[in-house]
PDB file of N, CA and C in Angstrom:
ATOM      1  N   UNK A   1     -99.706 -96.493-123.373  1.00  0.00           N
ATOM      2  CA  UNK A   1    -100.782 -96.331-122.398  1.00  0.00           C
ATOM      3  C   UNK A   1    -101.463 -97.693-122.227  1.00  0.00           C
ATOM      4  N   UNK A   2    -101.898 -97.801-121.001  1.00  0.00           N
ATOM      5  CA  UNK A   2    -102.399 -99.520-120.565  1.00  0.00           C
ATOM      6  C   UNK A   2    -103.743 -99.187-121.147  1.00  0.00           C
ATOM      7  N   UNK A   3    -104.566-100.473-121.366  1.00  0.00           N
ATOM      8  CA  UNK A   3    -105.723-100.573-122.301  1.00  0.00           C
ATOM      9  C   UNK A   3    -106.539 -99.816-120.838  1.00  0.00           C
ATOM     10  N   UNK A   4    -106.387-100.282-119.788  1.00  0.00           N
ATOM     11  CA  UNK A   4    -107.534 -99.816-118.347  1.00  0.00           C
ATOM     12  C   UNK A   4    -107.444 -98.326-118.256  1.00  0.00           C
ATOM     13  N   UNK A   5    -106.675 -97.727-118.598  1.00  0.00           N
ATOM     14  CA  UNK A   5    -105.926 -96.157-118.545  1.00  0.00           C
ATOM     15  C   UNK A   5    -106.775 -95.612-119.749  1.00  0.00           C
ATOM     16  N   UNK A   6    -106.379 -96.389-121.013  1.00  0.00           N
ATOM     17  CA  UNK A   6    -107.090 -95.594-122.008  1.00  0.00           C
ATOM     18  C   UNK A   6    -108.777 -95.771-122.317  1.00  0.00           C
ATOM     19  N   UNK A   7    -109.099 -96.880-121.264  1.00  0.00           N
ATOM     20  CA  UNK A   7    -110.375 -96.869-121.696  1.00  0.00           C
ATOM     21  C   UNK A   7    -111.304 -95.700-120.650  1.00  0.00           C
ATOM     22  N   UNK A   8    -110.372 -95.391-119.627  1.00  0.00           N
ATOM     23  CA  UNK A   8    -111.020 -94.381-118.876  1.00  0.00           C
ATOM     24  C   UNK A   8    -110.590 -93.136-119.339  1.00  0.00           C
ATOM     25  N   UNK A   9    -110.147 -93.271-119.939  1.00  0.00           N
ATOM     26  CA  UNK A   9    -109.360 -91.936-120.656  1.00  0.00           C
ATOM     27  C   UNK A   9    -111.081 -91.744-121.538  1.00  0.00           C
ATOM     28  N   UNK A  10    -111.314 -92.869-122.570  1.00  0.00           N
ATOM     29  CA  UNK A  10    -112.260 -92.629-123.714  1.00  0.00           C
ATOM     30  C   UNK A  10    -113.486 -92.138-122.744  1.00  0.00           C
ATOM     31  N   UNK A  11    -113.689 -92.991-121.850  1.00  0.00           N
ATOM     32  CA  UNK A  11    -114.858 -92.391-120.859  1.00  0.00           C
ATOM     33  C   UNK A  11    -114.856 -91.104-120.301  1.00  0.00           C
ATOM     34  N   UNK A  12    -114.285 -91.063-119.983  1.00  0.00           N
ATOM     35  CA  UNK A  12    -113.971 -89.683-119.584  1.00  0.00           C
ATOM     36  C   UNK A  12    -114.444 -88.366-120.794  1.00  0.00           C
ATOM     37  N   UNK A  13    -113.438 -88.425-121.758  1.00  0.00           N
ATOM     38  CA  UNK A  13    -114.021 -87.568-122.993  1.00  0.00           C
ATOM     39  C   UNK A  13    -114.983 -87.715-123.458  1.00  0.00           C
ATOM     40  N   UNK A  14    -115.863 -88.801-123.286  1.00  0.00           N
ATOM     41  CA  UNK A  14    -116.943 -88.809-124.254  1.00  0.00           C
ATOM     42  C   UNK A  14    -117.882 -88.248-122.923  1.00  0.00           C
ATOM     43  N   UNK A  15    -117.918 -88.014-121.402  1.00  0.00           N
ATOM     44  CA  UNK A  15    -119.000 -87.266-121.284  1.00  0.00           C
ATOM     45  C   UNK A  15    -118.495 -85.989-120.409  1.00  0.00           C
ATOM     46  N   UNK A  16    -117.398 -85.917-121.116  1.00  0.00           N
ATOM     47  CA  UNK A  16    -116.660 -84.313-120.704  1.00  0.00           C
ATOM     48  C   UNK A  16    -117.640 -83.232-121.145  1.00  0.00           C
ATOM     49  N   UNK A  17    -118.138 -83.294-122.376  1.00  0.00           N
ATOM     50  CA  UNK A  17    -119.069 -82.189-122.866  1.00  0.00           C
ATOM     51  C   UNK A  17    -120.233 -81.972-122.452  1.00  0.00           C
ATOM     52  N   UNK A  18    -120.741 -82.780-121.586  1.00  0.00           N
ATOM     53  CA  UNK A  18    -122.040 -83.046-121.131  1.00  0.00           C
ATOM     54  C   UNK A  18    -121.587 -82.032-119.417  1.00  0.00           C
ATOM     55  N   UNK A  19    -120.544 -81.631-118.938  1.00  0.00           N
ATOM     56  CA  UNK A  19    -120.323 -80.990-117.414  1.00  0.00           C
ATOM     57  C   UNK A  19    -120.181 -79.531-118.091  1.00  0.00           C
ATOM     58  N   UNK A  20    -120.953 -79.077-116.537  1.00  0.00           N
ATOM     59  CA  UNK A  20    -120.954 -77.333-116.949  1.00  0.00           C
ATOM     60  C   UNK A  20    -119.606 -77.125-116.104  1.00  0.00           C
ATOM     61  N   UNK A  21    -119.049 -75.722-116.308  1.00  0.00           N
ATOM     62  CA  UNK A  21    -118.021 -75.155-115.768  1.00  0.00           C
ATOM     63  C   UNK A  21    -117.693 -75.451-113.876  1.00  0.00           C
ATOM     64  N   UNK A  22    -119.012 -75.518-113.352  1.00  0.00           N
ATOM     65  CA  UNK A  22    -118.743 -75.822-111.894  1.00  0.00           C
ATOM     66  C   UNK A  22    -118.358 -76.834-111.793  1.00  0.00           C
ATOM     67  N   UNK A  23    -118.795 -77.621-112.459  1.00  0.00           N
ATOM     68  CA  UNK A  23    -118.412 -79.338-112.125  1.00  0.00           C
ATOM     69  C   UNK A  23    -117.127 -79.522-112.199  1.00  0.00           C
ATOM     70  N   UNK A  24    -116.930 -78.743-113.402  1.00  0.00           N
ATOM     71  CA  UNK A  24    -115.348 -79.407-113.586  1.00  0.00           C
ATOM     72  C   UNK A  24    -114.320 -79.041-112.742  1.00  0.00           C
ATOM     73  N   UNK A  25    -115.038 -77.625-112.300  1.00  0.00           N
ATOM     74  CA  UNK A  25    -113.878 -76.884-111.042  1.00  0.00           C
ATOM     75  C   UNK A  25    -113.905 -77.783-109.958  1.00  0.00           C
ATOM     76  N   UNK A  26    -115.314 -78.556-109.491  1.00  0.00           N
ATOM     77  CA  UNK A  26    -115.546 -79.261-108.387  1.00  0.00           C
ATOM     78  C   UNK A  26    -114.309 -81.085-108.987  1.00  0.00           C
ATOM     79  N   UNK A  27    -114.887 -81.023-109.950  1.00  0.00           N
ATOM     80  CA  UNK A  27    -114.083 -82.132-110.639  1.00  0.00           C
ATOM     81  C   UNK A  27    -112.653 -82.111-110.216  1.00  0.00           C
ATOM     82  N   UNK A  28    -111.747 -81.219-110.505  1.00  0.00           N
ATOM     83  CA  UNK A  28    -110.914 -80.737-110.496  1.00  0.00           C
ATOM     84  C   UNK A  28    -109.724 -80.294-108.906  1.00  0.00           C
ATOM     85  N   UNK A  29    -110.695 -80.079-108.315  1.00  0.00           N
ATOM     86  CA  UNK A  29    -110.446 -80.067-106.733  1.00  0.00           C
ATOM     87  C   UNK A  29    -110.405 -81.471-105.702  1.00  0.00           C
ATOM     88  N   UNK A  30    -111.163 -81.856-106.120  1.00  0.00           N
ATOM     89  CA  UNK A  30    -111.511 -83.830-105.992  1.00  0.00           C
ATOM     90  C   UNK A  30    -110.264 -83.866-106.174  1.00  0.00           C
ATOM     91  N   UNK A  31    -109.686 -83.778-107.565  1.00  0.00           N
ATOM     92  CA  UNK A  31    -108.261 -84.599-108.272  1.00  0.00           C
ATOM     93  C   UNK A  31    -107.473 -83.950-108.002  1.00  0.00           C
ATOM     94  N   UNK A  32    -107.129 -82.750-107.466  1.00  0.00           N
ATOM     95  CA  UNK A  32    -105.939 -81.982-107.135  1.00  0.00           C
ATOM     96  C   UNK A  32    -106.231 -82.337-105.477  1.00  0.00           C
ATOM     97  N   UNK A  33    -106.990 -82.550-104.261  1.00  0.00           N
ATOM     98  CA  UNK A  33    -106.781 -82.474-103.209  1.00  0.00           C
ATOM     99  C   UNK A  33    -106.797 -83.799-102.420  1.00  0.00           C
ATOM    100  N   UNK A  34    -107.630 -84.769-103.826  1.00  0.00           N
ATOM    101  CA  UNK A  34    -108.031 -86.013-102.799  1.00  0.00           C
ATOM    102  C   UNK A  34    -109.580 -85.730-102.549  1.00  0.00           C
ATOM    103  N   UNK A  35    -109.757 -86.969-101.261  1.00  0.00           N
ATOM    104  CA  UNK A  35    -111.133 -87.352-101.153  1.00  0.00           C
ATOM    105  C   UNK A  35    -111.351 -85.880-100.033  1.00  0.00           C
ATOM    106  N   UNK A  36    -112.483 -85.690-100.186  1.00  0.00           N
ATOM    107  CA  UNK A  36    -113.280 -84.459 -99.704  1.00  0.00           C
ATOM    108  C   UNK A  36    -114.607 -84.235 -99.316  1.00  0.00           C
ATOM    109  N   UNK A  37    -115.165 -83.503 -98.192  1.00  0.00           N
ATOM    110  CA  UNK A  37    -116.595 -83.728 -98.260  1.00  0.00           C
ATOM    111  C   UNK A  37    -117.527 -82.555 -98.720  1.00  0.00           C
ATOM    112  N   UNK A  38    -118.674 -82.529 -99.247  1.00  0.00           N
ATOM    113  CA  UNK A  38    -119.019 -80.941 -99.931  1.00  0.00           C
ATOM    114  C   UNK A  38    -118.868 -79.981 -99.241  1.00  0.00           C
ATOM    115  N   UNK A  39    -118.671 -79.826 -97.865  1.00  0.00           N
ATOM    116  CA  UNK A  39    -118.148 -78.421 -97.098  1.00  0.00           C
ATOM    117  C   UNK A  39    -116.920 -78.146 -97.407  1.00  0.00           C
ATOM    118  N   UNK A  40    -115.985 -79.452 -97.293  1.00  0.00           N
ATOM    119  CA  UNK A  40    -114.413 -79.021 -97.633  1.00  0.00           C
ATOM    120  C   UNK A  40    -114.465 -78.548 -99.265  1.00  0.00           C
ATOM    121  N   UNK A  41    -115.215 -79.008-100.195  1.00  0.00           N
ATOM    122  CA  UNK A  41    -115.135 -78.473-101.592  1.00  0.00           C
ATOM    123  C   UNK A  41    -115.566 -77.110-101.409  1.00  0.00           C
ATOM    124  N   UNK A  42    -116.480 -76.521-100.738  1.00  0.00           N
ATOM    125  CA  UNK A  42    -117.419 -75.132-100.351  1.00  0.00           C
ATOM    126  C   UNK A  42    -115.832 -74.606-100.106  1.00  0.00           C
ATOM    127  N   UNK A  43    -115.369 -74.962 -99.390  1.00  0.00           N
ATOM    128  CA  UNK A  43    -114.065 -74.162 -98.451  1.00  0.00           C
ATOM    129  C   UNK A  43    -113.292 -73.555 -99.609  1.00  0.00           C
ATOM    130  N   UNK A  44    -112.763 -74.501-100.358  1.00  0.00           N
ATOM    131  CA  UNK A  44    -111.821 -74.293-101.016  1.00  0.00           C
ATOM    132  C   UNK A  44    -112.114 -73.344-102.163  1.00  0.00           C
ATOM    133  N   UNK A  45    -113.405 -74.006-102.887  1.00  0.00           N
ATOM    134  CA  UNK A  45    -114.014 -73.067-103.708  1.00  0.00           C
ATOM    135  C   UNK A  45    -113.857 -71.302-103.284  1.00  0.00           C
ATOM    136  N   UNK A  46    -114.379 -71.476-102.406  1.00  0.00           N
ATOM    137  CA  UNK A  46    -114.065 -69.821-101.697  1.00  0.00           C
ATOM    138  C   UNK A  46    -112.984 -69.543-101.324  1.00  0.00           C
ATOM    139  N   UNK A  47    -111.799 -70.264-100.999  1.00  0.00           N
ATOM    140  CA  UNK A  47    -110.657 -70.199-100.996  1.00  0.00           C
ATOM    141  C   UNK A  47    -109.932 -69.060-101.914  1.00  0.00           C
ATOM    142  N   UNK A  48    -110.340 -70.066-103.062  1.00  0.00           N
ATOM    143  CA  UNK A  48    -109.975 -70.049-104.657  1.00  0.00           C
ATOM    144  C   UNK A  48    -110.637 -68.532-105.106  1.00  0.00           C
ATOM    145  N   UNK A  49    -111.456 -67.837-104.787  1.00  0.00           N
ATOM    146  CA  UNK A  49    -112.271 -67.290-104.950  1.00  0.00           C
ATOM    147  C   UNK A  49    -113.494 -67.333-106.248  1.00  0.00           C
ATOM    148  N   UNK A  50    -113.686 -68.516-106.594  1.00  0.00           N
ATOM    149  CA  UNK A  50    -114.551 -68.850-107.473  1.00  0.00           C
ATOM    150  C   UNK A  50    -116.198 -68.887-106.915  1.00  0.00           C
ATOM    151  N   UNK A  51    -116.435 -68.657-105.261  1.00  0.00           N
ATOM    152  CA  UNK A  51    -117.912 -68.801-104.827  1.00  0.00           C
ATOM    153  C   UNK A  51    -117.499 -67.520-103.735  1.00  0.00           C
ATOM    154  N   UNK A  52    -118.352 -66.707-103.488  1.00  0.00           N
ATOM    155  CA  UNK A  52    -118.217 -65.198-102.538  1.00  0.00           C
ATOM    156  C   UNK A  52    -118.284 -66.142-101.566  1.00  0.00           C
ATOM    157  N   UNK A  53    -118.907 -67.006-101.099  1.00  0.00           N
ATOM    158  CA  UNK A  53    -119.029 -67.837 -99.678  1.00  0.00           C
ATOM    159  C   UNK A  53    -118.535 -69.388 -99.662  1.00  0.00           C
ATOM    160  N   UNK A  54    -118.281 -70.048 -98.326  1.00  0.00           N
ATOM    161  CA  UNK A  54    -118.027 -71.081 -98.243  1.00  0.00           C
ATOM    162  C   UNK A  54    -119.341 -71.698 -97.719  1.00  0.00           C
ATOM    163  N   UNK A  55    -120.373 -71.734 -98.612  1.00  0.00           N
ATOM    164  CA  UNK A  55    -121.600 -72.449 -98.768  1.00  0.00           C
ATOM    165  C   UNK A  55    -121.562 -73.321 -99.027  1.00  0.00           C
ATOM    166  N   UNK A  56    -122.174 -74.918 -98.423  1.00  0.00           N
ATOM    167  CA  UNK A  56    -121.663 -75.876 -98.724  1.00  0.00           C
ATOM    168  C   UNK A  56    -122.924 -76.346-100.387  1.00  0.00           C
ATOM    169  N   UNK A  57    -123.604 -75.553-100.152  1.00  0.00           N
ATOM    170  CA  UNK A  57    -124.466 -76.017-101.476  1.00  0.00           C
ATOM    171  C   UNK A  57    -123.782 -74.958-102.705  1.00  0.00           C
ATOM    172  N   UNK A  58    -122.605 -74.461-102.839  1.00  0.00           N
ATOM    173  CA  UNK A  58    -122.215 -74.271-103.786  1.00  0.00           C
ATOM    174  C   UNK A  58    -121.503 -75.902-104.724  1.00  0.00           C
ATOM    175  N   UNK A  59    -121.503 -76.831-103.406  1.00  0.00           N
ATOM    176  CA  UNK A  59    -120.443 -77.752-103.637  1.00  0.00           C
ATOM    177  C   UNK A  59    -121.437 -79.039-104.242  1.00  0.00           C
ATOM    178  N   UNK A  60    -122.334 -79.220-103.343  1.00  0.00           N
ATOM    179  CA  UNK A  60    -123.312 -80.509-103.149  1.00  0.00           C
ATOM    180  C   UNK A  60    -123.839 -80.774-104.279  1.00  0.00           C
ATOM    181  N   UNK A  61    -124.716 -79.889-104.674  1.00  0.00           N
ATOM    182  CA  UNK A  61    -125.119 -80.474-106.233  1.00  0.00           C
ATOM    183  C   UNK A  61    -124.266 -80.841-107.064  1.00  0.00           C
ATOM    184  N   UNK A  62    -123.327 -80.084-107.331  1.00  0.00           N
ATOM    185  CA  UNK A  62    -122.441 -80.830-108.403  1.00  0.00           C
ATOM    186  C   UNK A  62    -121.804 -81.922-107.912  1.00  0.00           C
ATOM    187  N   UNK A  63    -121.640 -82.413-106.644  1.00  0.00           N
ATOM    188  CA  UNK A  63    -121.193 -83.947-106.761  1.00  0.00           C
ATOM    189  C   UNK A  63    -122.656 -84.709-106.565  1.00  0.00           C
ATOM    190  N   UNK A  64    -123.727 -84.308-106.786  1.00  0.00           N
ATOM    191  CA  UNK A  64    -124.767 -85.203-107.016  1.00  0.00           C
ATOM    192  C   UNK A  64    -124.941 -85.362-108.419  1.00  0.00           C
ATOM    193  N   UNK A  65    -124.821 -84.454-109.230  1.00  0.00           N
ATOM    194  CA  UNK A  65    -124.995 -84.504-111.062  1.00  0.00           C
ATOM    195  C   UNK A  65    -123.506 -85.432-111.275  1.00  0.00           C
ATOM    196  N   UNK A  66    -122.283 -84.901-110.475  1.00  0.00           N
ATOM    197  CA  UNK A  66    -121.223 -85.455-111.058  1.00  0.00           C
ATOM    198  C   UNK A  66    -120.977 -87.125-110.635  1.00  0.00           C
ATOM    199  N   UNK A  67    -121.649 -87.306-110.183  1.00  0.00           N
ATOM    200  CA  UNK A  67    -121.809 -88.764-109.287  1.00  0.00           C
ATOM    201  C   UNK A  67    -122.998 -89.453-110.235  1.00  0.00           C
ATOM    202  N   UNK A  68    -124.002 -89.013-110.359  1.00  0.00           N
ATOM    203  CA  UNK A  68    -125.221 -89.473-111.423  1.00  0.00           C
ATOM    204  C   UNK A  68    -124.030 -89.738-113.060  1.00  0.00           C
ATOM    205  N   UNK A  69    -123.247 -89.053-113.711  1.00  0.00           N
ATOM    206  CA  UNK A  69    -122.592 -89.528-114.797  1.00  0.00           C
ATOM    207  C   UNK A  69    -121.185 -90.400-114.394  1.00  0.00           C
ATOM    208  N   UNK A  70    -121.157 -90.803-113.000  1.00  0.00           N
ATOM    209  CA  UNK A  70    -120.055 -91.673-112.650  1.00  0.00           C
ATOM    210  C   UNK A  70    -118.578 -91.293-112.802  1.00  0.00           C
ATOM    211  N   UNK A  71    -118.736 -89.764-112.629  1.00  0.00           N
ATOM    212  CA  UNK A  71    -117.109 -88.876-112.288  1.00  0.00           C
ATOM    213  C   UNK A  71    -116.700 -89.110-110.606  1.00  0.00           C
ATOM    214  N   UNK A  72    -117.499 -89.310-109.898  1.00  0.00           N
ATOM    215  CA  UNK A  72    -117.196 -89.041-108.582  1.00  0.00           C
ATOM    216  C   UNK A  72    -118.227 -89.940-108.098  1.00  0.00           C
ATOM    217  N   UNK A  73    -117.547 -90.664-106.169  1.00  0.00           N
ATOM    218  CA  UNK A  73    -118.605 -91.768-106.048  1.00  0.00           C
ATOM    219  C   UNK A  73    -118.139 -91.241-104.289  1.00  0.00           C
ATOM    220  N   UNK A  74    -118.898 -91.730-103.728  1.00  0.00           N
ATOM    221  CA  UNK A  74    -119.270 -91.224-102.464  1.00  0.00           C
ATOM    222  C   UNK A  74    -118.153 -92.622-101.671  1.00  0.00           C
ATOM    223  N   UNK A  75    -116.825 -92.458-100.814  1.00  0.00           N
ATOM    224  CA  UNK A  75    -116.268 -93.228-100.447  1.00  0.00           C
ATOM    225  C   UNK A  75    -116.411 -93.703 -98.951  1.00  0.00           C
ATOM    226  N   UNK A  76    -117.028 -92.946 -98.311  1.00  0.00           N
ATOM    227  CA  UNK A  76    -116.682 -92.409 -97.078  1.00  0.00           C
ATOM    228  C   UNK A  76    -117.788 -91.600 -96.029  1.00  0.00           C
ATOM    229  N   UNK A  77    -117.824 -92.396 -94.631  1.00  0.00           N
ATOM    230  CA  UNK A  77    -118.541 -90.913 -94.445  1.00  0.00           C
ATOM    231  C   UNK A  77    -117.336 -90.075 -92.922  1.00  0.00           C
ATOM    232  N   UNK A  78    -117.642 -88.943 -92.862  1.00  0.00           N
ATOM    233  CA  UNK A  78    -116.872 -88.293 -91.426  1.00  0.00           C
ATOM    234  C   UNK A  78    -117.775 -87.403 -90.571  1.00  0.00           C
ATOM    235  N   UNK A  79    -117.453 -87.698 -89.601  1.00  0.00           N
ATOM    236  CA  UNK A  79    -118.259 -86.619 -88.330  1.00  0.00           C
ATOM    237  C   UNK A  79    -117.767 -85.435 -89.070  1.00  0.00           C
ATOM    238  N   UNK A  80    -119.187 -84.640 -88.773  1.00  0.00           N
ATOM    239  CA  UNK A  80    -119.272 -83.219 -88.926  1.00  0.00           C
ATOM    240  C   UNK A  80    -119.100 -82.625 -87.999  1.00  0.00           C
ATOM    241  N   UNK A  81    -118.112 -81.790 -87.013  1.00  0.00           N
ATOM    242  CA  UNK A  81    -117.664 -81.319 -85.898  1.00  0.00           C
ATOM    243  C   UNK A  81    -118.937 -80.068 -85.692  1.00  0.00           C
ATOM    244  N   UNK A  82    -119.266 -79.699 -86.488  1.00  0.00           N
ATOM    245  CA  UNK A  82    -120.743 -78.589 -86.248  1.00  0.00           C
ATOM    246  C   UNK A  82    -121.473 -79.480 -85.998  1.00  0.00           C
ATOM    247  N   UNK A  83    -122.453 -80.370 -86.921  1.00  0.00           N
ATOM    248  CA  UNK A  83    -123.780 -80.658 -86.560  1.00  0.00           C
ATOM    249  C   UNK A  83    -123.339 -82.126 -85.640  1.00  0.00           C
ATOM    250  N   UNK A  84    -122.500 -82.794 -85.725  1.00  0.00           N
ATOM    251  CA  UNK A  84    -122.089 -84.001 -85.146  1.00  0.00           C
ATOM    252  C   UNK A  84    -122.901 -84.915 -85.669  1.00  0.00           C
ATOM    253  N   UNK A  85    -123.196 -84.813 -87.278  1.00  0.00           N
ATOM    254  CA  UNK A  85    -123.695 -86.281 -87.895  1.00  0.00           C
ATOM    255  C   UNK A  85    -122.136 -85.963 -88.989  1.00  0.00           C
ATOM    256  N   UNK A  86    -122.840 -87.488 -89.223  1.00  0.00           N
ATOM    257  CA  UNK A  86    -121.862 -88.263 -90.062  1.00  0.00           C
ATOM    258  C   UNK A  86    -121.958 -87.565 -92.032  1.00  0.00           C
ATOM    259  N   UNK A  87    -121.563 -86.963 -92.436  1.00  0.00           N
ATOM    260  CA  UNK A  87    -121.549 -86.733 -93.674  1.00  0.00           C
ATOM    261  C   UNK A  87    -120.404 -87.194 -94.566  1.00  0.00           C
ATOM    262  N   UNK A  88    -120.870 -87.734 -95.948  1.00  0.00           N
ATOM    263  CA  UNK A  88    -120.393 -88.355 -96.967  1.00  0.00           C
ATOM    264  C   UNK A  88    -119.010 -87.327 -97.700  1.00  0.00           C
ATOM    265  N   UNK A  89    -117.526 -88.492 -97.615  1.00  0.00           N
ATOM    266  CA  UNK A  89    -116.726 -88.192 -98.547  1.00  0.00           C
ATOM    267  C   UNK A  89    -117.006 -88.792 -99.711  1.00  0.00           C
ATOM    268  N   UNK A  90    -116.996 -87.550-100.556  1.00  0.00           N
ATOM    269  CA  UNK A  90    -116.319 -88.349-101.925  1.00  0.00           C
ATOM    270  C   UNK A  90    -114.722 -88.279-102.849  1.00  0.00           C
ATOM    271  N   UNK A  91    -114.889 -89.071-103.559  1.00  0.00           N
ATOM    272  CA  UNK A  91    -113.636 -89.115-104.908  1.00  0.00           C
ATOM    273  C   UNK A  91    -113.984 -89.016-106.056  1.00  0.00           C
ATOM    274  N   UNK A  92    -112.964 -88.748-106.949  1.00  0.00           N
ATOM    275  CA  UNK A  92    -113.046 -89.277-108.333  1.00  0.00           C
ATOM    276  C   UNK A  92    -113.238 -90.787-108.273  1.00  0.00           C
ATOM    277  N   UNK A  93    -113.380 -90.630-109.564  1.00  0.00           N
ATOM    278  CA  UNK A  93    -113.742 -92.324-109.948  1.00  0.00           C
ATOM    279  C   UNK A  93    -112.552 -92.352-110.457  1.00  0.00           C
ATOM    280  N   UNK A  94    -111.889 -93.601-110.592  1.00  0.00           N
ATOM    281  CA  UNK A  94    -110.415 -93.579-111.353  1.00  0.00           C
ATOM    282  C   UNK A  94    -110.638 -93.539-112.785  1.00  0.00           C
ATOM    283  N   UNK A  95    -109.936 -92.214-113.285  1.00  0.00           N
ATOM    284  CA  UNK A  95    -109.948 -91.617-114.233  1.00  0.00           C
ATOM    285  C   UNK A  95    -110.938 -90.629-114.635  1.00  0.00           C
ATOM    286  N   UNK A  96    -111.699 -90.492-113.486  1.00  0.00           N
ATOM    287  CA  UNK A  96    -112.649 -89.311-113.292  1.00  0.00           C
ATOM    288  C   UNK A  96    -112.286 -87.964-114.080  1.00  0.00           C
ATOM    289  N   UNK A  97    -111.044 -87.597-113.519  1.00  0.00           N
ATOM    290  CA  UNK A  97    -110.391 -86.696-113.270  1.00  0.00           C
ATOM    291  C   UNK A  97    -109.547 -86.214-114.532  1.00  0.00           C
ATOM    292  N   UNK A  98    -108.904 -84.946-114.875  1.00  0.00           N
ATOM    293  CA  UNK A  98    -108.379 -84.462-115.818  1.00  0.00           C
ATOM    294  C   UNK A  98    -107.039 -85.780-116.250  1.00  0.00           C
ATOM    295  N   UNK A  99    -106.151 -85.596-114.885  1.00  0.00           N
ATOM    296  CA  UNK A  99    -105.325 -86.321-114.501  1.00  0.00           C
ATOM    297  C   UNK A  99    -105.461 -88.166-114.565  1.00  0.00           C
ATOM    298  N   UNK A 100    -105.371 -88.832-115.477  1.00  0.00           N
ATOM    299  CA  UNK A 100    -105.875 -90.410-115.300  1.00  0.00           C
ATOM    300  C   UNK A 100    -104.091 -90.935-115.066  1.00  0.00           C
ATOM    301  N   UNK A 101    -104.512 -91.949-113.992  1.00  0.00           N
ATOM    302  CA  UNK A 101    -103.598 -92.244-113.492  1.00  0.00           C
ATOM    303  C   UNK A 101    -104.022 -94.386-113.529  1.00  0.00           C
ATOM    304  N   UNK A 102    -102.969 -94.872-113.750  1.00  0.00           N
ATOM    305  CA  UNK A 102    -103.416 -96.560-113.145  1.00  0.00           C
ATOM    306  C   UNK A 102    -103.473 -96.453-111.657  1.00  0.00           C
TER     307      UNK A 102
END
């Protein structure tokens, strides 16, 4: 394993214990789908059936807590085809994610 791989690896575990169960699902969707914006996380979540609705504040807070411990960082922004403002994609951080990759 490359030293850059394993040091996000150590980061990673050491504030794994500190995320509640949503995060990590939100965590987790980030790293399985790519960059996303909290409606598309809302979507999927309900998809998945883990939220009764595709509420986008099922999604939002947890990439604001998960972004405050530096799992996820805001890359991006895209027109919102409803309200027609611009709202923020995010990502994992490299090695955010379950999955650490170089």
């Amino acid at each position: 394993m490359s030293i850059p791989k394993e040091t996000r690896l150590e980061s990673y575990e050491a504030v794994r214990p500190t995320i509640n169960s949503r995060q990590e699902i939100v965590l987790s969707i980030l790293s399985e789908c790519g960059n996303m914006t909290a409606q598309e996380i809302a979507n999927e979540l309900c998809r998945r059936g883990i939220t009764p609705t595709n509420e986008r504040n099922f999604a939002a807070p947890r990439l604001t807590e998960l972004c405050e411990v530096g799992l996820v960082k805001p890359v991006g922004k895209k027109m919102n085809t409803k309200t027609r403002r611009n709202i923020t994609v995010w990502a994992v951080v490299n090695g955010g994610g379950s999955n650490v990759t170089d």
